[in-house]
Protein backbone atom coordinates (compact mmCIF):
# COMPACT_ATOMS: atom_id res chain seq x y z
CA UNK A 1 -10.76 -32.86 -2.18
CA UNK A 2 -9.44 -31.06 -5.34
CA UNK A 3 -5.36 -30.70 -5.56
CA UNK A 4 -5.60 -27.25 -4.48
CA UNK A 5 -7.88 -27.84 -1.86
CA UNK A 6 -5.75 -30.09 -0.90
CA UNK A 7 -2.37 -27.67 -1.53
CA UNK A 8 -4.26 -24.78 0.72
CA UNK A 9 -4.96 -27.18 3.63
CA UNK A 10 -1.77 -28.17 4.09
CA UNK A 11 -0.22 -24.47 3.61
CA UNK A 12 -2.96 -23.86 6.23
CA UNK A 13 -1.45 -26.41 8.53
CA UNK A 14 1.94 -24.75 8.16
CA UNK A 15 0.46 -21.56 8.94
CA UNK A 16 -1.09 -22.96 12.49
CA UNK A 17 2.05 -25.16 13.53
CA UNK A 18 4.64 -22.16 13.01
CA UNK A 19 1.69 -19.68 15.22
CA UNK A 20 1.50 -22.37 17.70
CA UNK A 21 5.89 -22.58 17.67
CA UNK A 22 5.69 -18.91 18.28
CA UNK A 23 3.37 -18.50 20.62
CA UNK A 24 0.81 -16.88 18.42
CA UNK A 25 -3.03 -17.24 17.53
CA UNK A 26 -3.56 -18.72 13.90
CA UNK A 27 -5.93 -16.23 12.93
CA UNK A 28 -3.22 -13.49 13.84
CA UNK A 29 -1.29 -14.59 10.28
CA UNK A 30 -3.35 -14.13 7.10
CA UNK A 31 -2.73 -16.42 3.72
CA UNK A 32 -2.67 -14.25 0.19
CA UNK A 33 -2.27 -16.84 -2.73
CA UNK A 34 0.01 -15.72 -5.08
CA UNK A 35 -2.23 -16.82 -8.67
CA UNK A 36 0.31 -14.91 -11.19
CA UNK A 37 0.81 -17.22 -14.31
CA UNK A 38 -2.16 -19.59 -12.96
CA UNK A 39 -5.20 -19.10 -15.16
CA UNK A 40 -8.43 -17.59 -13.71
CA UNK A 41 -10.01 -21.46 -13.58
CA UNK A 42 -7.07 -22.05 -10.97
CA UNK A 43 -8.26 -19.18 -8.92
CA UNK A 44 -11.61 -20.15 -8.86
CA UNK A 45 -10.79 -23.23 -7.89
CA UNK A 46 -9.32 -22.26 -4.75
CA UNK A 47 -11.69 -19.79 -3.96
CA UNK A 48 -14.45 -22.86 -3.99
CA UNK A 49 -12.04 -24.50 -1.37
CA UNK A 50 -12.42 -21.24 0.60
CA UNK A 51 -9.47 -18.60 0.11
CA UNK A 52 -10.47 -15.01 -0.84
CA UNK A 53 -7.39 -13.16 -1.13
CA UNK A 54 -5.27 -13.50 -4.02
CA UNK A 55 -1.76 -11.72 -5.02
CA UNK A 56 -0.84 -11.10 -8.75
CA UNK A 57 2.20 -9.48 -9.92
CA UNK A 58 1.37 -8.36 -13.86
CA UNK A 59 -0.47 -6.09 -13.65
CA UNK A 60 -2.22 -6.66 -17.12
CA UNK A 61 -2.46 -10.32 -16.53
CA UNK A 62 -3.96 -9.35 -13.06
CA UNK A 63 -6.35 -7.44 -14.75
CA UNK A 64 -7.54 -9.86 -17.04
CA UNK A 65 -8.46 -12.45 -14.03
CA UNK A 66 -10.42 -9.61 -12.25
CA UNK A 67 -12.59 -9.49 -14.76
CA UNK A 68 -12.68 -12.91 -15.41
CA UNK A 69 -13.92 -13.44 -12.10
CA UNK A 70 -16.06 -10.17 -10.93
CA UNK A 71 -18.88 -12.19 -10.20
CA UNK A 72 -16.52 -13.29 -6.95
CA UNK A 73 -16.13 -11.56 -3.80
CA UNK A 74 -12.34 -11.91 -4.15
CA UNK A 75 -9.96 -9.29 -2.42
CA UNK A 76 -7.19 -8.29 -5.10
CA UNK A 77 -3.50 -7.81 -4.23
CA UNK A 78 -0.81 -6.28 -6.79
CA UNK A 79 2.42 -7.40 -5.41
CA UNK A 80 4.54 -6.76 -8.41
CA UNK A 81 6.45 -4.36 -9.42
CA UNK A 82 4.50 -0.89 -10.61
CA UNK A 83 5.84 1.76 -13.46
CA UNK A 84 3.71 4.70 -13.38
CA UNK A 85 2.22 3.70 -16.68
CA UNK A 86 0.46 1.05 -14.90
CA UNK A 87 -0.67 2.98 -11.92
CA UNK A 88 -4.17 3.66 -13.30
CA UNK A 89 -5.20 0.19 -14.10
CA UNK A 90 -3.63 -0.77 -10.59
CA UNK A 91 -6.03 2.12 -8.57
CA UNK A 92 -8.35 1.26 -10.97
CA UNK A 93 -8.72 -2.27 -10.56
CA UNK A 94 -6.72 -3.78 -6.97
CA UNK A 95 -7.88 -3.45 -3.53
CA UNK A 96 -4.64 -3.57 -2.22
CA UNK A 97 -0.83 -2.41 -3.32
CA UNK A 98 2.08 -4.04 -1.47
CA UNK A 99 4.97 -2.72 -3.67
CA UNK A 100 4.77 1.33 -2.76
CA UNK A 101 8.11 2.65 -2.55
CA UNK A 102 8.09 6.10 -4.64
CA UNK A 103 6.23 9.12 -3.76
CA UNK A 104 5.85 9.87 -7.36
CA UNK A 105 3.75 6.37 -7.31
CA UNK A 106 2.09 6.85 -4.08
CA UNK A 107 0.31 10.12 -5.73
CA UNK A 108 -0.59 8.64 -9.11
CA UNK A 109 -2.31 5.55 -7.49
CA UNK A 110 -4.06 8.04 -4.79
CA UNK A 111 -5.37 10.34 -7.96
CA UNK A 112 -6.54 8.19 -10.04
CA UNK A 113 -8.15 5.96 -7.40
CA UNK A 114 -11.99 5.97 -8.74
CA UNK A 115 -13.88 8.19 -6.72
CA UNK A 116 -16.46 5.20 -5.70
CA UNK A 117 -13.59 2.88 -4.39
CA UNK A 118 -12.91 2.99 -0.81
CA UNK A 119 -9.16 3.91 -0.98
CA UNK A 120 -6.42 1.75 -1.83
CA UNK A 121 -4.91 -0.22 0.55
CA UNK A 122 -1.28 -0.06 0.42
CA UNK A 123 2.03 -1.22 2.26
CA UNK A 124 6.07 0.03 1.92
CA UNK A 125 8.20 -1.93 -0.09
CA UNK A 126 11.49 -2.05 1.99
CA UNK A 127 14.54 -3.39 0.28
CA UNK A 128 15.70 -4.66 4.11
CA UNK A 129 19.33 -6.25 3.29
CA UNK A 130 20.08 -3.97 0.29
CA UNK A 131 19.60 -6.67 -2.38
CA UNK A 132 21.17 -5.45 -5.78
CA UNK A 133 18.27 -6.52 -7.83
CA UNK A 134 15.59 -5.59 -4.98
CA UNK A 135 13.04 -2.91 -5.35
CA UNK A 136 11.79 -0.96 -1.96
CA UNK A 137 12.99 2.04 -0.21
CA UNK A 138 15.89 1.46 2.38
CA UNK A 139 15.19 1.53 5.98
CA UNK A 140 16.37 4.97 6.30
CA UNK A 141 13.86 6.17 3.69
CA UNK A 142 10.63 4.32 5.05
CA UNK A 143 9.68 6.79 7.64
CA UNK A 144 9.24 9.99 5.58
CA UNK A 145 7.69 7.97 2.45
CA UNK A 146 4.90 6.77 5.25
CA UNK A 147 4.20 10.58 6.22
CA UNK A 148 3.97 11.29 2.63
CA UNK A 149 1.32 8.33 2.15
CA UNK A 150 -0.85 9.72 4.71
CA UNK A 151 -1.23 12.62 3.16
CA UNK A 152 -3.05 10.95 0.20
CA UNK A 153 -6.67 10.56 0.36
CA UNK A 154 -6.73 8.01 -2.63
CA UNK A 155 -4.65 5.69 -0.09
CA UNK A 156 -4.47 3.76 3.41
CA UNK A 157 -1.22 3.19 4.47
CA UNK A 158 -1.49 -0.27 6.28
CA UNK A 159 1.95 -1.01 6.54
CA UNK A 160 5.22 -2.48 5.33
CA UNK A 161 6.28 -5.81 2.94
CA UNK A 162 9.24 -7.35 2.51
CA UNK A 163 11.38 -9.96 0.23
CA UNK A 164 14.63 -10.80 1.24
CA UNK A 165 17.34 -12.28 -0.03
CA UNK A 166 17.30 -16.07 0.28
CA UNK A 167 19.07 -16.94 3.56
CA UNK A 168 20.81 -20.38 4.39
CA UNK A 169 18.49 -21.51 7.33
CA UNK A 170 15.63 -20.65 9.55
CA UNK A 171 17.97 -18.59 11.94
CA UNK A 172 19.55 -16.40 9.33
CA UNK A 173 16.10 -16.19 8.05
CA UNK A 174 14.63 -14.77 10.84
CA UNK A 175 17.19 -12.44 11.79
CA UNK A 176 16.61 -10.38 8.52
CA UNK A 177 12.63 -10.80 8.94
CA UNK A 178 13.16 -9.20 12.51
CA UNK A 179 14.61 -6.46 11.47
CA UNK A 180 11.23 -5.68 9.21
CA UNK A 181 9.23 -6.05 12.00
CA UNK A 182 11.84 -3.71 14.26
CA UNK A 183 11.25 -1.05 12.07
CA UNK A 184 7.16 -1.56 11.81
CA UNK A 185 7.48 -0.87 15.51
CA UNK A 186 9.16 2.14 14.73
CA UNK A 187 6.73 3.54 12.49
CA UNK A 188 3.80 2.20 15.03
CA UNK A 189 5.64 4.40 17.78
CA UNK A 190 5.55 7.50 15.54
CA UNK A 191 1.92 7.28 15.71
CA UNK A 192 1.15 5.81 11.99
CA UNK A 193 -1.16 2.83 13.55
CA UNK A 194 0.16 0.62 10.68
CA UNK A 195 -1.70 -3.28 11.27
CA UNK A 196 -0.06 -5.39 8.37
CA UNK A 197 3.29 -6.98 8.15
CA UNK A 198 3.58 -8.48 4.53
CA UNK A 199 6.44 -10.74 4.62
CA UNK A 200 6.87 -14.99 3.81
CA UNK A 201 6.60 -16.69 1.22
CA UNK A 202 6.43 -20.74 0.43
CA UNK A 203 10.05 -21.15 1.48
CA UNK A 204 10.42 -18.83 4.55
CA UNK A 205 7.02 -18.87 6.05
CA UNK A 206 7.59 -20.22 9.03
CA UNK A 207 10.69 -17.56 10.07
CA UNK A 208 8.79 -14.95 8.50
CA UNK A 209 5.37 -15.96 11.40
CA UNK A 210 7.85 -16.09 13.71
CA UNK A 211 9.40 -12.63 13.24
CA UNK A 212 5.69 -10.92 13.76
CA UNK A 213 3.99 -11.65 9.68
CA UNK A 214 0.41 -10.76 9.69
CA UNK A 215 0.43 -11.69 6.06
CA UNK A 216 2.27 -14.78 4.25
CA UNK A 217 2.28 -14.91 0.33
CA UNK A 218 2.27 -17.91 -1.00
CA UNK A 219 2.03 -19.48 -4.72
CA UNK A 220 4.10 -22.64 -5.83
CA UNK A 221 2.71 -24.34 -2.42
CA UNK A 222 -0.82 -23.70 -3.49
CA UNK A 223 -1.07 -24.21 -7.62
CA UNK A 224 2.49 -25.89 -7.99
CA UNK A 225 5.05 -25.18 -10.36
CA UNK A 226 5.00 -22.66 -12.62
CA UNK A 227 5.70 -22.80 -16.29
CA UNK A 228 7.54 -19.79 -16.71
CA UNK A 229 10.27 -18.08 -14.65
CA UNK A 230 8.46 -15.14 -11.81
């Protein structure tokens, strides 16, 4: 086995045991490597050991792998942050969007979604504990941003990601990560049929599956450490 093979078994593994803890089937929770700053070789690599869904968050450097690697049936995932002069490589280019949290966003990406695309798949960034230096709407917002979304035909609204501050252990962890999924249910109740819980990452995954994730992002436990700060 190759070191990432290797790396995505054992992420894998993590992803069963904390499903199993929680009462829930393993193929409820879905595993989006996170390949930003890994070269295109990298994300081959793991796609020969069997993942197909990769997260990037530059958008140019994203860009530069898709191409890279066309020849691959590889579902695309911008989970960075987006300035509307990036919006048309993003609808352009991604199948998915996890970082939605202006309107003014929302309808670029939904415009200038090709015509031939099936429409972008996107979630709500919610900035859950108010972190200073976090994007996303607050949890007060998140409702009328969603009815906005469905209004675009260029998008899907599928539901809602999260990043939370770091938090000293798994209880304190999961408390915050609850409070994402309380507020899915919400939207679920006001008829929006959202299906996707982004949240989890390397060091909070198993929380995160806990709290109801039906998506875990993970990078440094698949390709290592990275060379430059992200």
């Amino acid at each position: 086995m190759t070191m990432i093979e290797t790396k995505l078994q054992g992420v894998h593994d993590r992803i069963e045991a904390a499903c199993r803890e929680a009462g829930r089937a393993a193929t409820d929770v879905s595993l989006l490597a996170v390949s930003k700053t890994f070269p295109a070789a990298a994300v081959e690599d793991a796609f020969r050991a069997g993942q197909r869904m990769f997260g990037e968050n530059y958008i140019q450097e994203g860009v530069e792998k898709i191409a890279a690697l066309r020849a691959l049936p590889i579902e695309w995932h911008c989970i960075g942050p987006i300035q509307s002069n990036k919006t048309r490589l993003v609808a352009e280019n991604f199948d998915w969007v996890h970082t939605v949290d202006r309107f003014k966003i929302a309808q670029r990406l939904s415009e200038q979604r090709p015509a031939g695309l099936a429409p972008l798949q996107v979630c709500i960034q919610v900035n859950v504990d108010a972190g200073e230096n976090k994007s996303g709407v607050t949890t007060d917002e998140v409702l009328v941003l969603a009815k906005q979304i469905t209004q675009l035909p260029g998008l899907r609204l599928r539901g809602l990601m999260s990043i939370p501050e770091p938090a000293p252990d798994f209880v304190a962890s999961l408390a915050v990560l609850t409070r994402v999924r309380a507020l899915f249910d919400v939207l679920n109740q006001e008829g929006l049929a959202l299906d996707t819980l982004s949240m989890g990452m390397s060091a909070d995954l198993e929380p995160a599956i806990h709290a109801g994730s039906t998506l875990v992002r993970v990078g440094s436990a698949i390709f290592g450490g990275r060379d430059r700060p992200a």
